[in-house]
C-alpha atoms as a PDB file:
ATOM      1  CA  UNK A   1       8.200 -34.016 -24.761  1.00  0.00           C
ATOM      2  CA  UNK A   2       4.439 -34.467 -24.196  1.00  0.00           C
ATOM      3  CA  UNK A   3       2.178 -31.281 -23.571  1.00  0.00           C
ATOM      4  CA  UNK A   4      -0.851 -32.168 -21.481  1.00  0.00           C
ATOM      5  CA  UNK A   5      -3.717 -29.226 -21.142  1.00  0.00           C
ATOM      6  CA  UNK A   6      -4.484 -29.178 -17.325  1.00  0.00           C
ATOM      7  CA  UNK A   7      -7.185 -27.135 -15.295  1.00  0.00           C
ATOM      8  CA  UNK A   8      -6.469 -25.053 -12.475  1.00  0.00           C
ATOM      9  CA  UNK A   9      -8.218 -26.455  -9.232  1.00  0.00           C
ATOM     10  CA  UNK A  10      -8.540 -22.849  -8.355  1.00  0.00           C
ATOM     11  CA  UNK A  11      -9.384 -20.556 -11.140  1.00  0.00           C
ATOM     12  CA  UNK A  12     -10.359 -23.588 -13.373  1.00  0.00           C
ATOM     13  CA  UNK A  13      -8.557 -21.720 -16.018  1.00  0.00           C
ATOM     14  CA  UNK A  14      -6.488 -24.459 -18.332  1.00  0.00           C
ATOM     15  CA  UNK A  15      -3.225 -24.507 -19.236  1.00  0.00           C
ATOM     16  CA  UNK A  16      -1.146 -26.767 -21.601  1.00  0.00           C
ATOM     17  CA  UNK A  17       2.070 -28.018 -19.619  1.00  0.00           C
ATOM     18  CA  UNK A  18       4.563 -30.736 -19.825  1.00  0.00           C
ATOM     19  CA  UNK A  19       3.917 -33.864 -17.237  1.00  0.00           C
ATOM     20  CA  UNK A  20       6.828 -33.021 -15.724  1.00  0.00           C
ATOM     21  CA  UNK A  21       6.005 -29.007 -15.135  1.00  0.00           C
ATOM     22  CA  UNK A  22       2.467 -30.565 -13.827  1.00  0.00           C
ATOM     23  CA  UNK A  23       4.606 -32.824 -11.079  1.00  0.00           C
ATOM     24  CA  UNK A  24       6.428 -30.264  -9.744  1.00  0.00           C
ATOM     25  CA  UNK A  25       3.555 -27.739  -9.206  1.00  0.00           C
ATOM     26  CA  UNK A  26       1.801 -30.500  -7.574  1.00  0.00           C
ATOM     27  CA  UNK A  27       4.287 -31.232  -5.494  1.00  0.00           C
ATOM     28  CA  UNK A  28       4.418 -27.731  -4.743  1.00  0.00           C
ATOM     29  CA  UNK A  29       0.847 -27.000  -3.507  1.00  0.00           C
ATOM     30  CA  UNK A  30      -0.207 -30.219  -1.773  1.00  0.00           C
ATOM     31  CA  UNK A  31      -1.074 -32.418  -5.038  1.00  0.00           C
ATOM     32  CA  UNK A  32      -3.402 -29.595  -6.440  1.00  0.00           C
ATOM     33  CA  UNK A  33      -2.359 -28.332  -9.764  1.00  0.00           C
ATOM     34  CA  UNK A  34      -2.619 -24.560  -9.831  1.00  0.00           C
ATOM     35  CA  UNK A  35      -2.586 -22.368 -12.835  1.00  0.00           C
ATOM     36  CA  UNK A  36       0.635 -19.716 -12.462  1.00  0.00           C
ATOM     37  CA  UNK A  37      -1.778 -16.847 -11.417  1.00  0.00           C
ATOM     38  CA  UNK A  38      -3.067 -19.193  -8.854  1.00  0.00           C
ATOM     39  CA  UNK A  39       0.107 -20.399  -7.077  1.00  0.00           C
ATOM     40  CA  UNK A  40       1.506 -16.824  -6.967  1.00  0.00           C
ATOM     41  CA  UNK A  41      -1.434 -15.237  -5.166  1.00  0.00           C
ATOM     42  CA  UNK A  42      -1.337 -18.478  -2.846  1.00  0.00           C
ATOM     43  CA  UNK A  43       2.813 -17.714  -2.472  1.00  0.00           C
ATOM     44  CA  UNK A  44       2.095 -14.100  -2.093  1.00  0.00           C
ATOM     45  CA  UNK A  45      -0.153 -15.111   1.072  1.00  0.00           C
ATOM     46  CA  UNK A  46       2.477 -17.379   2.760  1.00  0.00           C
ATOM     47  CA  UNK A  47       5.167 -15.176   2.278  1.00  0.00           C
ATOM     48  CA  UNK A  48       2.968 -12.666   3.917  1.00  0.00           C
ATOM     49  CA  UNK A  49       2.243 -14.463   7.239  1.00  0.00           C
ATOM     50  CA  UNK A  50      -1.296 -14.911   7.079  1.00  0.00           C
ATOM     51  CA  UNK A  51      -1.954 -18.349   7.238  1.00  0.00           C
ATOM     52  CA  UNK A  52      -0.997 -20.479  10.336  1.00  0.00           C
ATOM     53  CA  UNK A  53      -0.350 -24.020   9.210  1.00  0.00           C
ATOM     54  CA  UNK A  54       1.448 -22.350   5.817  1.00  0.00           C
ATOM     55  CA  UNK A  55       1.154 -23.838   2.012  1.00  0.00           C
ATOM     56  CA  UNK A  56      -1.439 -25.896   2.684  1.00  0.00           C
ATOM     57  CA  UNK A  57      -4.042 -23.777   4.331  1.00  0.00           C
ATOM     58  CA  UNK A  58      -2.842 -20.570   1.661  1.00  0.00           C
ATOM     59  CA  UNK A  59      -4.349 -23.418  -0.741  1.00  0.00           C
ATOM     60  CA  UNK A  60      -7.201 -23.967   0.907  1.00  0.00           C
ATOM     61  CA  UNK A  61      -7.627 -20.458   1.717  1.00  0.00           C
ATOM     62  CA  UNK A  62      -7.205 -19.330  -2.282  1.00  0.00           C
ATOM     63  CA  UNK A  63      -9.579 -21.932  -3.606  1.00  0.00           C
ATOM     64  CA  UNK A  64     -12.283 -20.829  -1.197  1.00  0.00           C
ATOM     65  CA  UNK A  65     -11.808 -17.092  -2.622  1.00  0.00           C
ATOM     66  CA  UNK A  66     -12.280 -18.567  -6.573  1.00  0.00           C
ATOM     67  CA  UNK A  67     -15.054 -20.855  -5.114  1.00  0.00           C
ATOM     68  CA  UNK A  68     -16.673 -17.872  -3.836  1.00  0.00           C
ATOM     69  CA  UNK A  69     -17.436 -16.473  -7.882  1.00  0.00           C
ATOM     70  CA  UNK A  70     -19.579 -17.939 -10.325  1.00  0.00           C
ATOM     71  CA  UNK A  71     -18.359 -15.374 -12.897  1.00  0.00           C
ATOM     72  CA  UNK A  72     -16.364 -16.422 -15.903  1.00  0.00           C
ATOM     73  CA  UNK A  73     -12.535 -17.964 -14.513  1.00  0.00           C
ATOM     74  CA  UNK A  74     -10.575 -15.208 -16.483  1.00  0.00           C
ATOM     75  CA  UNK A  75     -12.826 -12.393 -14.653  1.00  0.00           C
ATOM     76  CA  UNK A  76     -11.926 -13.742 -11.287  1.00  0.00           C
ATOM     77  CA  UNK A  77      -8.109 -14.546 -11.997  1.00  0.00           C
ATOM     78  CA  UNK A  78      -8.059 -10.781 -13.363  1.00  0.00           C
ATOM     79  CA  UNK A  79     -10.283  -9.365 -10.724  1.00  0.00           C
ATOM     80  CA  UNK A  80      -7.620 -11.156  -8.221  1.00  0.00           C
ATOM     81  CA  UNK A  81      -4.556 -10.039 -10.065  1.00  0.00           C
ATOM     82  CA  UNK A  82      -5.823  -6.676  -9.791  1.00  0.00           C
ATOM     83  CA  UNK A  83      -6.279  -6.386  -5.750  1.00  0.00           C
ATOM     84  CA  UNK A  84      -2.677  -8.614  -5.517  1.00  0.00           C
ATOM     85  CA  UNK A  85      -1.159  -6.069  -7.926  1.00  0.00           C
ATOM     86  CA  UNK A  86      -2.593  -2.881  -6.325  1.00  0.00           C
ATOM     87  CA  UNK A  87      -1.611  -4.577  -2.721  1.00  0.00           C
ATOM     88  CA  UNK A  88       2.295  -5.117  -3.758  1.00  0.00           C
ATOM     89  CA  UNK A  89       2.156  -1.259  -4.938  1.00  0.00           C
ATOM     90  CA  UNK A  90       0.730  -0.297  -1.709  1.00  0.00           C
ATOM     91  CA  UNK A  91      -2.001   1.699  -3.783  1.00  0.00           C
ATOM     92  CA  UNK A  92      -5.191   0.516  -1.633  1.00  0.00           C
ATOM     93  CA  UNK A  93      -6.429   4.038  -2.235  1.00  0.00           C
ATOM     94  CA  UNK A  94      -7.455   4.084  -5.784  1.00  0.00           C
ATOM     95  CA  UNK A  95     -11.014   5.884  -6.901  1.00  0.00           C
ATOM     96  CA  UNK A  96     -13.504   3.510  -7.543  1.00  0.00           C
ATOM     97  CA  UNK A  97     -13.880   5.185 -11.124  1.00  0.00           C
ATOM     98  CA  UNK A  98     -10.292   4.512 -12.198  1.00  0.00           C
ATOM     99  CA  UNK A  99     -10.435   1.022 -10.377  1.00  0.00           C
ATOM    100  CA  UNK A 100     -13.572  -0.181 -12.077  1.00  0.00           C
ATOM    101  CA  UNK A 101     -11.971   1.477 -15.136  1.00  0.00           C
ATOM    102  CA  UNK A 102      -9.138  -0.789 -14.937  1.00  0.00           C
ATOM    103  CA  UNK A 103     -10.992  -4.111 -14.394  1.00  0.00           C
ATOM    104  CA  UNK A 104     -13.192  -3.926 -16.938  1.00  0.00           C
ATOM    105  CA  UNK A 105     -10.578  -3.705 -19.617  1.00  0.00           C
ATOM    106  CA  UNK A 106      -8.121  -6.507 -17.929  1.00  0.00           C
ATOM    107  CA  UNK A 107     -11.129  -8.418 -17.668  1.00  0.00           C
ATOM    108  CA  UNK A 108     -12.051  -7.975 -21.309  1.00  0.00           C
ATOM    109  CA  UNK A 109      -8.440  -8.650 -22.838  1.00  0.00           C
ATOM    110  CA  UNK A 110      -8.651 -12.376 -19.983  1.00  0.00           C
ATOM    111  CA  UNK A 111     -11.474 -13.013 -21.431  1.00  0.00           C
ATOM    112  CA  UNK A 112     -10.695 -12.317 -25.444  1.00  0.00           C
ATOM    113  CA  UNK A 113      -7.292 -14.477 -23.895  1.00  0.00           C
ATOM    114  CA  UNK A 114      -9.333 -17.496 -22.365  1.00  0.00           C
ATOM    115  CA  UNK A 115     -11.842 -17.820 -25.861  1.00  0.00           C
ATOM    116  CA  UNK A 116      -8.900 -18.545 -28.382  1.00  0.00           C
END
């Protein structure tokens, strides 16, 4: 079995995958490879109802909102995995203090993650 590394057309974070893992996720999200963070916040958003024409436009839709950062990739996937997180726990009212609290040190431990 050959491991290929791949980078998400999102996040642009880069994972190392079998071809045949990398096939099906295209095949998945209209021939873009997405990393798993990725394709969960863009199936988190279609099974939500808020796109129109579905998979497609979710993509389209979740690559805009990582195009929209020129910060490191692992501050934006964490950043995102934070408000996605917070959203499924219906905890939109957080203080800022313990919400900036909690970024920062995702952020840091994505980021140790994403050097090694």
């Amino acid at each position: 079995m050959e491991i290929e590394s791949v980078q998400c057309e999102c996040c642009e974070l880069k994972e190392d995958c079998t071809q045949e893992y990398i096939s099906e996720v295209k095949a998945k999200f209209d021939g873009k490879w997405l990393c798993g963070l990725c394709s969960e916040a863009v199936r988190d958003e279609v099974s939500r109802g808020k796109t129109q024409s579905g998979m497609e436009e979710a993509v389209r839709a979740h690559m805009s909102f990582c195009g929209k950062f020129n910060s490191n990739p692992a501050v934006r996937v964490a950043d995102g995995m934070r408000q996605m997180l917070r959203r499924r726990s219906g905890d939109l009212s957080s203080s800022k203090s313990s919400s900036k609290k909690y970024s920062r040190s995702a952020t840091t431990k994505l980021y140790q993650l994403s050097k090694k």
